[in-house]
Protein backbone atom coordinates (compact mmCIF):
# COMPACT_ATOMS: atom_id res chain seq x y z
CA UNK A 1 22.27 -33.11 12.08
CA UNK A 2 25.77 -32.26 12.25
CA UNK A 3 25.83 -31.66 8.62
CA UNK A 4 22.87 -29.36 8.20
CA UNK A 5 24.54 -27.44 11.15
CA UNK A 6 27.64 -27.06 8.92
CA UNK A 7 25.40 -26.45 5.61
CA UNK A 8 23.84 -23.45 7.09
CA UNK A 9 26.90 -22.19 8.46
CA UNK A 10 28.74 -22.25 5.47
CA UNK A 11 25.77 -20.67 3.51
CA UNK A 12 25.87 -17.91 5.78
CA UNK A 13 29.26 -17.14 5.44
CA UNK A 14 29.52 -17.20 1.84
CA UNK A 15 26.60 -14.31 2.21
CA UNK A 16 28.65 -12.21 4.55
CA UNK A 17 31.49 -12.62 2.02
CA UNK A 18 29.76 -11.63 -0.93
CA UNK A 19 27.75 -8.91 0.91
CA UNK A 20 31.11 -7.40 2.36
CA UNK A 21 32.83 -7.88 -1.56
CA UNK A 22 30.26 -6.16 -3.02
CA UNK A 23 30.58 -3.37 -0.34
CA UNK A 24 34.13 -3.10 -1.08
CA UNK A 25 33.51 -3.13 -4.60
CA UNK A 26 31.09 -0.38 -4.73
CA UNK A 27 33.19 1.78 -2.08
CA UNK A 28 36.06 1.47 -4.07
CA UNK A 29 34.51 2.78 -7.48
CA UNK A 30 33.13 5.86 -5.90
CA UNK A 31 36.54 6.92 -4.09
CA UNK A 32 38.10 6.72 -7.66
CA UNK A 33 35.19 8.25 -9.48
CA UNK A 34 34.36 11.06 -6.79
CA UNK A 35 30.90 10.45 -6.74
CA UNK A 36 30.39 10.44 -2.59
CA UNK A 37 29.20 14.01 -2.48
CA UNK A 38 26.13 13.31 -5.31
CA UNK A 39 23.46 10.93 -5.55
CA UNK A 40 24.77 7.27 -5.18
CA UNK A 41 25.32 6.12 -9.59
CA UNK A 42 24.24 3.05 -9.11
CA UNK A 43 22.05 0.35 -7.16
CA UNK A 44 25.13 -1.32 -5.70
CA UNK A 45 26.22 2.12 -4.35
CA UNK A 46 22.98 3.15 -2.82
CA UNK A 47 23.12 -0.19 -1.18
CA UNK A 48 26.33 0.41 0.19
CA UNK A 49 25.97 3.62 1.17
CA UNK A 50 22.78 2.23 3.29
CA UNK A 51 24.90 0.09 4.56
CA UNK A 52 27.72 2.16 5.74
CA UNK A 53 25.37 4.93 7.36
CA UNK A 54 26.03 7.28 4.63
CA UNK A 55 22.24 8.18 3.58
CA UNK A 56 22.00 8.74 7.61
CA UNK A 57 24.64 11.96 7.69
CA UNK A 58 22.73 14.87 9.84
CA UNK A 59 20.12 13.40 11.00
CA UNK A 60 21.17 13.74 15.10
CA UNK A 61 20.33 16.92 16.10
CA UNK A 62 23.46 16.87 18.17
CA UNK A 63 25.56 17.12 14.84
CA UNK A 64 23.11 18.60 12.69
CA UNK A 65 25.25 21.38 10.54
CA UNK A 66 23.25 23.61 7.56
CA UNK A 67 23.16 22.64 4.11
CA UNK A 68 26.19 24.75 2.98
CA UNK A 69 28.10 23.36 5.59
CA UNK A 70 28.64 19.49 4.78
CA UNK A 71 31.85 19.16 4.12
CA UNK A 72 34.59 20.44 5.75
């Protein structure tokens, strides 16, 4: 019992470790390629964009700001 215990544990940190490399990865390409303000260039960045809250910007009402006025 003790091993499956430590099976599953180590299975589910190898998934949080590749999940947060490929985060890193794909947040690291679009800082050097400037892509943040467009569409996302690539499944990995849509993904980590999701992830990070990106695709969520201005939805609150409380910080909703008009279209011309997304970045600062």
């Amino acid at each position: 019992m003790a091993g499956f215990v430590a099976a599953v544990a180590a299975a589910l940190f190898v998934v949080v470790v590749v999940g947060l490399a490929a985060v890193a990865i794909s947040v690291r390409r679009e800082d050097r390629t400037y892509t943040l303000v467009g569409e996302a260039s690539d499944r990995l960045s849509r993904g980590a964009r999701r992830l990070n809250g990106v695709g969520r910007r201005d939805e609150d009402r409380e910080f909703f700001r008009p279209r011309g006025q997304l970045a600062h």
